[in-house]
Protein backbone atom coordinates (compact mmCIF):
# COMPACT_ATOMS: atom_id res chain seq x y z
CA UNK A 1 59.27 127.27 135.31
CA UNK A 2 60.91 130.45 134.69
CA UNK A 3 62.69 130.46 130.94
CA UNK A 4 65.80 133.07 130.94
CA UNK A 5 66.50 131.73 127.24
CA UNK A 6 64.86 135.06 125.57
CA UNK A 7 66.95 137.26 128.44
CA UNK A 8 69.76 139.85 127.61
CA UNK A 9 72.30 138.05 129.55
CA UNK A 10 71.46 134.72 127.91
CA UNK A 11 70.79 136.35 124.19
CA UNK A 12 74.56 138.14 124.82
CA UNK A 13 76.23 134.63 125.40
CA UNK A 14 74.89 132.90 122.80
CA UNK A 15 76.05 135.90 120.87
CA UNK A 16 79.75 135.34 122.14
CA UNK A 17 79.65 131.85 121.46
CA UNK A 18 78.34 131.80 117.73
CA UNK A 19 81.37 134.21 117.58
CA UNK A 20 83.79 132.35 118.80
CA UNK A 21 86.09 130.21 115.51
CA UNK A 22 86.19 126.81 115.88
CA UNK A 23 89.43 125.35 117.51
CA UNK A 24 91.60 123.39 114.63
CA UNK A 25 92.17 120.29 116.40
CA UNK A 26 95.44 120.19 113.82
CA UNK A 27 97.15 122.54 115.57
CA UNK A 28 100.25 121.51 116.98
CA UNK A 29 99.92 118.71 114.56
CA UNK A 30 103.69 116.36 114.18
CA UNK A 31 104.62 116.96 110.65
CA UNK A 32 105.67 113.04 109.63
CA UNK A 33 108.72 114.10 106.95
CA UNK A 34 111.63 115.42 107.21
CA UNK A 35 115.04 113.69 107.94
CA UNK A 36 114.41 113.92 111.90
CA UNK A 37 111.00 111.81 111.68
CA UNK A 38 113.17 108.95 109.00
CA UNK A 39 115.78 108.87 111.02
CA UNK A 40 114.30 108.17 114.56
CA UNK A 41 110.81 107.58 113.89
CA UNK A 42 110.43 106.07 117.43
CA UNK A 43 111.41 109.34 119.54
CA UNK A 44 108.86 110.85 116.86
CA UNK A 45 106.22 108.49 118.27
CA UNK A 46 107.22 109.18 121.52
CA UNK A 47 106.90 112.43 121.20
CA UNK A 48 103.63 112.15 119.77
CA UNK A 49 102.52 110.44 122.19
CA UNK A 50 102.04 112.90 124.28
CA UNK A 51 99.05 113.73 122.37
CA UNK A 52 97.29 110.67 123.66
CA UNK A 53 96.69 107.80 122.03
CA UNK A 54 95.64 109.19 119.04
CA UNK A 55 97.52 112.31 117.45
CA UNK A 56 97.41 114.79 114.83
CA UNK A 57 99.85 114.51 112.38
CA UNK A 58 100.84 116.67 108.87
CA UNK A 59 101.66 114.57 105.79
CA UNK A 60 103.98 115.57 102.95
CA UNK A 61 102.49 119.06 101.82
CA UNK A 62 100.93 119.65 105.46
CA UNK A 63 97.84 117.16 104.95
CA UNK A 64 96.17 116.22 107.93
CA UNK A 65 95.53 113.39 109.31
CA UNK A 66 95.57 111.25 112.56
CA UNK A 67 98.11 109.21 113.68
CA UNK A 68 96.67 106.00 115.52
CA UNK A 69 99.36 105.11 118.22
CA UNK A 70 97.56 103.26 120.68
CA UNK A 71 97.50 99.70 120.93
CA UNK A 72 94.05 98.96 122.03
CA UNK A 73 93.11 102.08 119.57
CA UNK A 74 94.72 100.78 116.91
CA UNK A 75 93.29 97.03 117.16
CA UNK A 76 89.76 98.77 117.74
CA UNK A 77 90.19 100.32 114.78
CA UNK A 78 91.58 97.11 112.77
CA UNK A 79 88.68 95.14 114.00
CA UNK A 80 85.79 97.09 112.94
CA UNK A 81 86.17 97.90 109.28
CA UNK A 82 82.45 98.66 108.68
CA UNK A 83 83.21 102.12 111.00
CA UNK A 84 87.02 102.52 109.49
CA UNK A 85 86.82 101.82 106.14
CA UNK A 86 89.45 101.04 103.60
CA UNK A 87 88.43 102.73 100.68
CA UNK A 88 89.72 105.88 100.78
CA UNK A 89 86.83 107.70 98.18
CA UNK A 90 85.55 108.45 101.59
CA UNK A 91 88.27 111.16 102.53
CA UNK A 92 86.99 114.63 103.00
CA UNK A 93 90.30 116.17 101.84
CA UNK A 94 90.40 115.15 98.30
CA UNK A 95 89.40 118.46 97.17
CA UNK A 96 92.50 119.76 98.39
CA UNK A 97 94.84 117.00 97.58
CA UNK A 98 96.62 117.55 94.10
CA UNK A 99 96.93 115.21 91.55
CA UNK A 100 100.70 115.23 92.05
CA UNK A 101 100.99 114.39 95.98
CA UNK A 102 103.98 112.52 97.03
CA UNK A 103 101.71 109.89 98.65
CA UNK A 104 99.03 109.55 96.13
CA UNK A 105 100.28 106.32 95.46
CA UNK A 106 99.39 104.66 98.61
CA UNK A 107 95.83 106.74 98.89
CA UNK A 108 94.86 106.57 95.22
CA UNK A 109 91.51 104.61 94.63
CA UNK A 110 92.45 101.14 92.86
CA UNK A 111 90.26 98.21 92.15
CA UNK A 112 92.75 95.75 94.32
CA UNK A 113 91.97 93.65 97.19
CA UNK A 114 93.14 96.58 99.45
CA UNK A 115 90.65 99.18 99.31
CA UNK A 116 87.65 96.75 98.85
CA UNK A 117 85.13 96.03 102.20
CA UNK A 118 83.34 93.37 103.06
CA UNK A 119 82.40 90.58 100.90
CA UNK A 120 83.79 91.73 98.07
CA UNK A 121 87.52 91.80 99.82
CA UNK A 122 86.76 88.30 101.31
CA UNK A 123 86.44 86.77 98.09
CA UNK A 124 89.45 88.50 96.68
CA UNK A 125 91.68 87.91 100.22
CA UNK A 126 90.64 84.30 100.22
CA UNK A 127 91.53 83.69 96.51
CA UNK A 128 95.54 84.84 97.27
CA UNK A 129 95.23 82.64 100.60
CA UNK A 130 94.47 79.33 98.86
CA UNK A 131 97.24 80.35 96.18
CA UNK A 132 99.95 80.95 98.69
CA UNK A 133 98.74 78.11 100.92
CA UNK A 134 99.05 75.78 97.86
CA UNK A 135 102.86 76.77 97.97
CA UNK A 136 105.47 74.14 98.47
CA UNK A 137 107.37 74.80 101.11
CA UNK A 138 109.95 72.28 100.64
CA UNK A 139 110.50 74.12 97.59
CA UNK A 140 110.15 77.43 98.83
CA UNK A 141 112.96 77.01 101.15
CA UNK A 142 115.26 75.46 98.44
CA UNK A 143 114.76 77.90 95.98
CA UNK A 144 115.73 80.74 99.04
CA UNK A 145 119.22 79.00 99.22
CA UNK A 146 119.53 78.97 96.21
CA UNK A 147 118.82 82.33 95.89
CA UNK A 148 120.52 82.95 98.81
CA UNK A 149 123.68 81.33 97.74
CA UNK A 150 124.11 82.69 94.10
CA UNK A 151 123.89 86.30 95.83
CA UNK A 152 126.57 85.81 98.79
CA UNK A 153 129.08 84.33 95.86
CA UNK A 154 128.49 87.44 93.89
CA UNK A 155 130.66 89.05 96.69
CA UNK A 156 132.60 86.31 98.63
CA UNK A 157 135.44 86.86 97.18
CA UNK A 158 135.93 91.03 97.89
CA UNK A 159 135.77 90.77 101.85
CA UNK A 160 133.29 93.88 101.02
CA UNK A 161 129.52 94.39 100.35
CA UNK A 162 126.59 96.58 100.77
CA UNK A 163 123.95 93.90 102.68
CA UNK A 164 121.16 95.88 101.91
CA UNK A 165 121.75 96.85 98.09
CA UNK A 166 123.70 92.93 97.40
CA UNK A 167 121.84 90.94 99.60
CA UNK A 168 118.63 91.75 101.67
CA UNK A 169 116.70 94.04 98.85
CA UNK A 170 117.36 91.20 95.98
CA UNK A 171 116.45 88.27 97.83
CA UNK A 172 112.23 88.53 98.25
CA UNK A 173 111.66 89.67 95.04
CA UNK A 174 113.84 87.32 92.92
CA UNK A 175 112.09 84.20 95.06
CA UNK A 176 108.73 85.61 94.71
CA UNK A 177 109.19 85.91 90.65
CA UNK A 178 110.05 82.22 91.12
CA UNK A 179 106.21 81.69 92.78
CA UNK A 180 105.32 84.18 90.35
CA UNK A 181 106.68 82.01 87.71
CA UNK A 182 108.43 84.88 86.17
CA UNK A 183 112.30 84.28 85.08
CA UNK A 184 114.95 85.64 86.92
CA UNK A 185 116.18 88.31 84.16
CA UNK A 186 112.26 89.54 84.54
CA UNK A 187 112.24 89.58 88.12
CA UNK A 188 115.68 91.42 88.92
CA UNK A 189 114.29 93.92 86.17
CA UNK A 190 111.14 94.99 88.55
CA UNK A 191 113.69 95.28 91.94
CA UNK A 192 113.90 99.00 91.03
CA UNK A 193 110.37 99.48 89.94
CA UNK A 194 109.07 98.17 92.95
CA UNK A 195 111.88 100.59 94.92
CA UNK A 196 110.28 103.43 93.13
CA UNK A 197 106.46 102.45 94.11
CA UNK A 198 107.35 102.09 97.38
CA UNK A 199 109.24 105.34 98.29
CA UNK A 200 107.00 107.33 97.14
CA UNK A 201 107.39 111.11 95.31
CA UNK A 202 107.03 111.63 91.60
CA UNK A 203 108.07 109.27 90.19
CA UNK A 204 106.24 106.23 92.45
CA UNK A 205 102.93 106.47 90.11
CA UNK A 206 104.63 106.06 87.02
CA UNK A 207 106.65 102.71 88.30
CA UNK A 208 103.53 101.76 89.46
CA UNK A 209 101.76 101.24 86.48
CA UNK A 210 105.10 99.78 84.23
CA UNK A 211 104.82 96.69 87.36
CA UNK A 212 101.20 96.93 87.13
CA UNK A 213 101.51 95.89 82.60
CA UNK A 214 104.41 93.41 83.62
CA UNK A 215 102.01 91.35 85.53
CA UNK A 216 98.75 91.84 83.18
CA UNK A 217 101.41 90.30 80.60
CA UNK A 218 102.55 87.34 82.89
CA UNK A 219 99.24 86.07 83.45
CA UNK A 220 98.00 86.34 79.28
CA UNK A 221 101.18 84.56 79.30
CA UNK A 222 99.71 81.97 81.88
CA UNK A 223 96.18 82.00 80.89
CA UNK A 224 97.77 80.07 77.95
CA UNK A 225 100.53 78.15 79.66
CA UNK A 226 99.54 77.65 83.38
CA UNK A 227 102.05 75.92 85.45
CA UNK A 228 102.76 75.28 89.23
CA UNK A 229 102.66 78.89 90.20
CA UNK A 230 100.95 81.78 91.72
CA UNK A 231 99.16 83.55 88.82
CA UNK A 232 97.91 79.88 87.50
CA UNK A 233 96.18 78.95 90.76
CA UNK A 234 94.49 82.28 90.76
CA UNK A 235 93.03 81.74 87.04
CA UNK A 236 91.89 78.62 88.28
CA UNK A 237 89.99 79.94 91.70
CA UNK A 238 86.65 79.16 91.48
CA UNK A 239 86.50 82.80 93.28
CA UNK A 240 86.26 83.83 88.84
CA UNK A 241 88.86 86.86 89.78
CA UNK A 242 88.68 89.36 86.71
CA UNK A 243 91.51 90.42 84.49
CA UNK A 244 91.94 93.40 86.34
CA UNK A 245 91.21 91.86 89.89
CA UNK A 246 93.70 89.26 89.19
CA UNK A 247 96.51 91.65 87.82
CA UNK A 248 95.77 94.41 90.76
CA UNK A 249 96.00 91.09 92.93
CA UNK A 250 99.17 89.93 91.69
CA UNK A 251 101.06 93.08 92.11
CA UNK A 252 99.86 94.18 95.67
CA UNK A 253 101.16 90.62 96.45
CA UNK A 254 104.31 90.80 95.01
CA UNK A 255 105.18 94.66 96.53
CA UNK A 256 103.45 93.29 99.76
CA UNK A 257 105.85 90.33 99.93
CA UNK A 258 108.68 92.22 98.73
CA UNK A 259 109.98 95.30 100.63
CA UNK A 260 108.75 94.60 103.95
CA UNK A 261 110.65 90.91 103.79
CA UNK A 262 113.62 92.96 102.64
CA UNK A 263 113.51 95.16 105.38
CA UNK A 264 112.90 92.78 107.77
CA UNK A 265 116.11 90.68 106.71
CA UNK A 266 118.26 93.89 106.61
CA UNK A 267 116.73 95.09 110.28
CA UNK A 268 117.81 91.95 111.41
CA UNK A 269 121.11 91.84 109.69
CA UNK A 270 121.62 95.22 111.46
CA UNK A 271 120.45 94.24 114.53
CA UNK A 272 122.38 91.21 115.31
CA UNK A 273 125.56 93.18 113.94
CA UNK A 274 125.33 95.68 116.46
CA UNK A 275 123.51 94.03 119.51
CA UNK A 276 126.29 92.06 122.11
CA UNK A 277 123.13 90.06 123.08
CA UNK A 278 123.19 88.49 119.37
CA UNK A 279 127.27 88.41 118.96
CA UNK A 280 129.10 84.86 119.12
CA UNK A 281 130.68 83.99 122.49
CA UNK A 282 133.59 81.29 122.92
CA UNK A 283 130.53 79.24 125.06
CA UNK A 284 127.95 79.46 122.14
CA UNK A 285 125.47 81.97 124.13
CA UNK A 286 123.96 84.05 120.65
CA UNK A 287 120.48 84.61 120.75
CA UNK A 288 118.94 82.52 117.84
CA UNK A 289 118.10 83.80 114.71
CA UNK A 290 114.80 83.75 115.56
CA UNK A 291 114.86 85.76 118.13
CA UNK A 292 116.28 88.54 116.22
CA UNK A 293 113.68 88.28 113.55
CA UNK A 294 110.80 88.29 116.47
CA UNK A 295 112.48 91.22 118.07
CA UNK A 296 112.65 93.61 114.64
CA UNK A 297 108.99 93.37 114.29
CA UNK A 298 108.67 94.83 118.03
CA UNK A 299 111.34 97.71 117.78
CA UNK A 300 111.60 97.72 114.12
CA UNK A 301 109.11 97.12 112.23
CA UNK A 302 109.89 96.96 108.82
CA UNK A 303 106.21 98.48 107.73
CA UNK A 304 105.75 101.57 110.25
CA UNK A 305 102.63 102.77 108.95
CA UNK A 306 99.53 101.89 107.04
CA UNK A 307 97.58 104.66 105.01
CA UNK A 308 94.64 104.65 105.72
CA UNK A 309 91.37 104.08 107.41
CA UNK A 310 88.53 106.51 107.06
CA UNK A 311 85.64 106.71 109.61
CA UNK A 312 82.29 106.66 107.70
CA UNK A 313 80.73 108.93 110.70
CA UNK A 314 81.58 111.50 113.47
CA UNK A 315 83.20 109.17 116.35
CA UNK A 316 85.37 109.20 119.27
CA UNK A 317 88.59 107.68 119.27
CA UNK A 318 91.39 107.69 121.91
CA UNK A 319 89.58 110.99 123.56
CA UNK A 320 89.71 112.69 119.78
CA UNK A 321 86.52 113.24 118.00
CA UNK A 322 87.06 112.47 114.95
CA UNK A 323 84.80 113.56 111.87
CA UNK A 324 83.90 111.24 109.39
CA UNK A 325 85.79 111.25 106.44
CA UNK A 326 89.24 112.05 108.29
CA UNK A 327 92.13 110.29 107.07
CA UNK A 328 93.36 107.51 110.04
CA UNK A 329 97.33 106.54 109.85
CA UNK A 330 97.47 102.91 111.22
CA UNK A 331 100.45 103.28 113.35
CA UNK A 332 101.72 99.72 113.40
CA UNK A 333 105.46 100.85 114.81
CA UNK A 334 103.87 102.65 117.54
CA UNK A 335 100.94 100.61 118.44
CA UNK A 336 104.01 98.06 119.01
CA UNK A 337 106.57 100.67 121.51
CA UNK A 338 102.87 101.83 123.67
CA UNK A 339 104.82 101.16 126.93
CA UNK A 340 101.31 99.68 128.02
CA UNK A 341 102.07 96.72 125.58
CA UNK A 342 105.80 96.48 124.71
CA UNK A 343 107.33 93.29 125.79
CA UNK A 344 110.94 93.29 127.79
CA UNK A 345 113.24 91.54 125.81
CA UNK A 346 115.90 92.10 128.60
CA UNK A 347 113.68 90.11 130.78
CA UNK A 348 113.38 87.34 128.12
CA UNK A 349 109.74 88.00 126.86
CA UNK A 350 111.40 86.90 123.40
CA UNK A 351 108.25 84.62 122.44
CA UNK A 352 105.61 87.33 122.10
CA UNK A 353 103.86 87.33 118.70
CA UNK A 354 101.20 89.79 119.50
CA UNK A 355 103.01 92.66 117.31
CA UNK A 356 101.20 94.86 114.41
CA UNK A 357 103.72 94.62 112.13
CA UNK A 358 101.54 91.95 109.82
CA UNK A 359 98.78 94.12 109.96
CA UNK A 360 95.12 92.59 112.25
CA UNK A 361 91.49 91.93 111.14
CA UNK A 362 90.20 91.76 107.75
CA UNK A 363 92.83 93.61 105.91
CA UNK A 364 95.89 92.32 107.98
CA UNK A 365 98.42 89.90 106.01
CA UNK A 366 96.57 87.06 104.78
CA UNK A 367 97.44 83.39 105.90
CA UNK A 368 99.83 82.35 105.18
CA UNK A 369 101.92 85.79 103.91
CA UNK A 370 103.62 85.96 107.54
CA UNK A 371 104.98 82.34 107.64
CA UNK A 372 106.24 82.12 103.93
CA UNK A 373 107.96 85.90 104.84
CA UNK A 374 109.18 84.32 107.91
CA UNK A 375 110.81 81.08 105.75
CA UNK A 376 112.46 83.68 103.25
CA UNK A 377 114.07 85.88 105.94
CA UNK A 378 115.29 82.97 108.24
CA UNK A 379 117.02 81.44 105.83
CA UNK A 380 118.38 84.51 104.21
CA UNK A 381 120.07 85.65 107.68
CA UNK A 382 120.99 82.28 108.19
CA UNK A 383 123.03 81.24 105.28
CA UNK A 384 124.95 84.81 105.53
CA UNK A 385 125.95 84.13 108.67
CA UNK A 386 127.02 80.68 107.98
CA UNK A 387 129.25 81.82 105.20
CA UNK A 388 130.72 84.98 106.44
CA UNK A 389 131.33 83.69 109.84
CA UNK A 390 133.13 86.68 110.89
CA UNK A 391 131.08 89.53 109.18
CA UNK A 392 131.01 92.89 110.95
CA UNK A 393 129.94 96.69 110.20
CA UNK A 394 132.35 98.37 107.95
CA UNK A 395 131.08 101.67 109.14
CA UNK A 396 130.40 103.57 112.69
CA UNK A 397 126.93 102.00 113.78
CA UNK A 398 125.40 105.66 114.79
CA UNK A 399 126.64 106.52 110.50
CA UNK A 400 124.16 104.32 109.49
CA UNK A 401 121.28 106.47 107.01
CA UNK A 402 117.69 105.63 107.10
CA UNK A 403 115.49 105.68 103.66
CA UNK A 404 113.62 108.77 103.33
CA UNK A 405 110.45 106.24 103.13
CA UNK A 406 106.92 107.38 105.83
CA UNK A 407 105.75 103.54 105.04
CA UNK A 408 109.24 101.62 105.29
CA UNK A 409 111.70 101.38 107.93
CA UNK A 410 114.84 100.45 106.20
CA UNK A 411 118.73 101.07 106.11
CA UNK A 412 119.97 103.02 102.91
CA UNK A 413 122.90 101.13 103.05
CA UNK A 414 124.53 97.97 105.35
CA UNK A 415 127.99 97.89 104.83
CA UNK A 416 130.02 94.69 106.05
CA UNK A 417 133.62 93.48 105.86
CA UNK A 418 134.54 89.80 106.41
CA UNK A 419 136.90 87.51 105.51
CA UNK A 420 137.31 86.68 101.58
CA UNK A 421 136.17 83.08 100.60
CA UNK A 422 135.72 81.40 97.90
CA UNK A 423 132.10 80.66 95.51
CA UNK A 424 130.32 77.93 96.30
């Protein structure tokens, strides 16, 4: 056999190719900021998409990444953690990522549940399960009206309120202090803390660790004066949780249950204000309450992204090949709109739970997160629209301003007029 790989022609080829730079496969990458991508994230998505199911993106300061938008992709990527990590001391971009970064808060190394693997996050995971699962509901769902009603006669009387600010952002938080055990002066005073954490920028990091002492002092507090709560059922786990694994614990469950339940009650709010398919008729025809709350987590869903996962090899994904160490953006909101998955809700598909918007596999919500988030927002829409019969938007629909927020899908503002009435 003849061998031409020592021949001009062949040594002048391999010449050209050595030459040629390798193609950034960032280029022509979606930057995910801006007021354009917050305020219509879904026409971002779809415009995305026509990268495939799996596109390059730019994050805050033009960090690369890839945005999972696939439904099959994104559950392929859920379900194998040992190949998509969580912990993100396997990104090959730290070198370039300054201390300062916007998003450093939700990338950031921390000893919590959320970046562990394996057996280590089992033990953690199934520690927070048995505590929630050990939740009363009965008592859950009392302590929401309650909630519920002390907030709506805060404003009753002033045919005038800001759902969002009033109503839907209050609401999680002050019933989780209550399974936190925390009181309600406490609890109200971490509302803006949590805010902070969760949009992000400069200030996120330092909110972060004033929560992060709050709930290292609850549970010294409990450790000598347990009680039918949260952070006393974890002490008591045979699991043995450390100091720090408990307090890192505590607080990813508390900003975990908060914002996305507030979002979700405010989406709904929003959608059933605006939506003739959810308006009163004379012959009773609304689509339940339910429904609404089903529907949000399809078109949307209150967390729209989860950073990160980060390949542990060189792989293919969606037609991309990805290099180990790239940062993966879970994209929950658009793994939900792939058209090859999306339900019709015209065409009453309205009992499809197979959404991403509690996360799947190992590091999805854990049992039973979803239901006790589901109790909380139910009964929040619920009793609003039970007292404030009449309720509608005190502003143009198409006005309405989302939060400048890449992890959080959720109005700046709801305002509502409605008939005054009287506290209850």
């Amino acid at each position: 056999m003849t061998d031409y790989s020592h021949s001009p022609d062949a040594i002048s080829w391999y010449a050209t190719r050595q030459e040629e730079p390798e193609r950034n496969p960032f280029e022509g990458a979606f930057p995910m900021y801006g007021r354009a991508y917050h305020q219509n994230p879904a026409r971002a998505f779809e415009e995305m998409r026509r990268h495939g199911p799996v596109a390059p993106i730019l994050l805050e300061g033009d960090v690369p990444g890839w945005l999972v938008l696939g439904y099959r992709e994104l559950r392929y990527v859920l379900s194998n953690p040992k190949l998509f990590v969580r912990d993100s001391r396997h990104w090959n971009q730290w070198k370039n990522i300054p201390p300062d970064w916007p998003l450093m808060a939700y990338v950031g190394y921390q000893p919590s549940m959320l970046f562990e693997v394996e057996a280590a996050h089992e033990r953690r995971a199934g520690a927070v399960s048995d505590a929630l699962a050990a939740a009363d509901q009965f008592e859950l769902r009392a302590n929401c009206e309650r909630v519920a009603e002390g907030l709506i006669n805060t404003f009753i009387g002033t045919g005038r309120a800001d759902l969002m600010a009033q109503y839907a952002n209050p609401i999680p938080l002050l019933v989780l202090g209550s399974m936190l055990g925390l009181p309600d002066a406490e609890t109200r005073a971490l509302v803006g803390e949590v805010a902070t954490t969760l949009n992000g920028g400069p200030a996120a990091m330092e909110a972060y660790h004033r929560v992060q002492a709050i709930m290292a002092s609850l549970l010294e507090l409990k450790r000598h004066n347990p009680g039918p709560d949260l952070p006393s059922r974890l002490l008591a786990h045979p699991a043995n949780l450390t100091d720090e694994e408990l307090t890192q614990d505590l607080l990813l469950t508390m900003t975990a249950g908060h914002d996305p339940t507030a979002t979700w009650i405010g989406n709904t709010l929003q959608l059933m204000l605006t939506d003739d398919r959810f308006a009163m008729t004379l012959s009773g025809g609304r689509r339940s309450i339910g429904q609404a709350l089903n529907e949000v987590l399809w078109k949307e869903a209150p967390g729209q992204i989860a950073i990160g996962r980060w390949p542990v090899m060189d792989t293919q994904l969606g037609g991309r090949r990805v290099k180990a160490g790239d940062l993966l953006v879970c994209g929950l909101a658009a793994a939900n709109l792939d058209p090859q998955v999306r339900p019709d809700f015209y065409g009453g598909s309205v009992g499809n739970h197979a959404h991403m918007s509690f996360g799947f596999g190992a590091h999805g919500c854990p049992h039973p997160a979803p239901e006790l988030a589901e109790i909380i927002a139910h009964i929040a829409v619920e009793m609003l629209l039970d007292r404030l019969p009449d309720v509608v938007l005190a502003v143009p629909a198409e006005s309405l301003e989302w939060r400048s927020s890449i992890q959080m899908r959720s109005l700046e503002a709801l305002p509502v007029e409605f008939t005054p009435g009287y506290p209850v």
